[in-house]
Protein backbone atom coordinates (compact mmCIF):
# COMPACT_ATOMS: atom_id res chain seq x y z
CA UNK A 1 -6.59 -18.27 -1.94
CA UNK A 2 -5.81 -18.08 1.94
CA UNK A 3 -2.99 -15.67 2.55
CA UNK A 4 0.29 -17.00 2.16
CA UNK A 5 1.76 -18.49 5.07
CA UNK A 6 5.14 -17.16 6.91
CA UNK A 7 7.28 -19.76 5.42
CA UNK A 8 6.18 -19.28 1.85
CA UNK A 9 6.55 -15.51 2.00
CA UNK A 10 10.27 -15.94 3.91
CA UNK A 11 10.84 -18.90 0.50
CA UNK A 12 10.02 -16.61 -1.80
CA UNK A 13 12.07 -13.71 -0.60
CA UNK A 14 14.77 -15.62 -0.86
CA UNK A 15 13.79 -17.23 -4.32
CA UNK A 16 15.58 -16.54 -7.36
CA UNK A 17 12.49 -17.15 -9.34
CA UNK A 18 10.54 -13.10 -9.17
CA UNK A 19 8.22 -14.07 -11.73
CA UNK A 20 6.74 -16.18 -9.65
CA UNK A 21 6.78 -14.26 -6.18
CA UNK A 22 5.08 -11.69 -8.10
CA UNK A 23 1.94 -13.97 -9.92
CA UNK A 24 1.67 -14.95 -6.23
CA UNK A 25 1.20 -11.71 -4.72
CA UNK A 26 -0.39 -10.37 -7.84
CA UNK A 27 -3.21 -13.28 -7.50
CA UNK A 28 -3.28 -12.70 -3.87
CA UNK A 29 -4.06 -8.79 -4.61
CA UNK A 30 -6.67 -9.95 -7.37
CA UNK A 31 -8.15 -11.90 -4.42
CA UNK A 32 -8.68 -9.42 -1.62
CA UNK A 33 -9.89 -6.72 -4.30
CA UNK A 34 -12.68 -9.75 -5.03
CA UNK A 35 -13.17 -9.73 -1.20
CA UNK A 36 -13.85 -6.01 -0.71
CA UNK A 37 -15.92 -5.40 -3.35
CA UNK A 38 -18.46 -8.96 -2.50
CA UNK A 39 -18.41 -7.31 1.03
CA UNK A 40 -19.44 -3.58 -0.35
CA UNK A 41 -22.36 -5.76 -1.68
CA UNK A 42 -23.09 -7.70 1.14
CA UNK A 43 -23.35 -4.88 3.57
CA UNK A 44 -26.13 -2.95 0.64
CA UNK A 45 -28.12 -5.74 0.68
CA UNK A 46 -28.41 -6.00 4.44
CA UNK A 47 -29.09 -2.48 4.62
CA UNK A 48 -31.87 -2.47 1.91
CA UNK A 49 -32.96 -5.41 4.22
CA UNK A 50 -32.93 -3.56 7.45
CA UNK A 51 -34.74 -0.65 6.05
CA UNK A 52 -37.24 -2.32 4.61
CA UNK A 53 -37.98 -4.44 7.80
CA UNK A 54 -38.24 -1.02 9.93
CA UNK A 55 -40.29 0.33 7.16
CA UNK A 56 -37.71 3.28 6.38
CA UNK A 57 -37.72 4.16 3.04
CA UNK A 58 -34.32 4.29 1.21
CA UNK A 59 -32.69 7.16 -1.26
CA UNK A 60 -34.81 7.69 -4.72
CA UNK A 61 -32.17 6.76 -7.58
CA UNK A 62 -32.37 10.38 -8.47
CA UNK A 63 -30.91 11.50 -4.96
CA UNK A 64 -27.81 8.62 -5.76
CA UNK A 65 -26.99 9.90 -8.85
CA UNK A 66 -27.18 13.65 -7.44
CA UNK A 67 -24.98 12.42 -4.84
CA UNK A 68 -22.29 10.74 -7.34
């Protein structure tokens, strides 16, 4: 779901009906939570790729969990 578009957002304001502003923005939240966290991934993977194209090795598991 693209964000919502000036006029929408400037309807909705002005709408009597909350319930749905708020599914709206709700869904819109839900979405760029989705984004973040498929972008987190994307940007591990290209570093796991990167190091192991240099030849660098990467943290052991053990030295992730130390450092959670």
């Amino acid at each position: 779901m693209e964000t919502l578009n000036y006029n929408i957002k400037t309807w909705l304001a002005t709408s009597e009906n909350k319930e749905l502003q708020n599914q709206i923005m709700k869904e819109e939240k839900e979405y760029i939570e989705k984004q973040e966290i498929l972008d987190a991934i994307r940007d591990g993977l290209l570093e796991i790729k990167r190091r192991h194209q240099n030849g660098e090795e990467g943290i052991t598991l053990q030295q992730l969990i130390d450092e959670l």
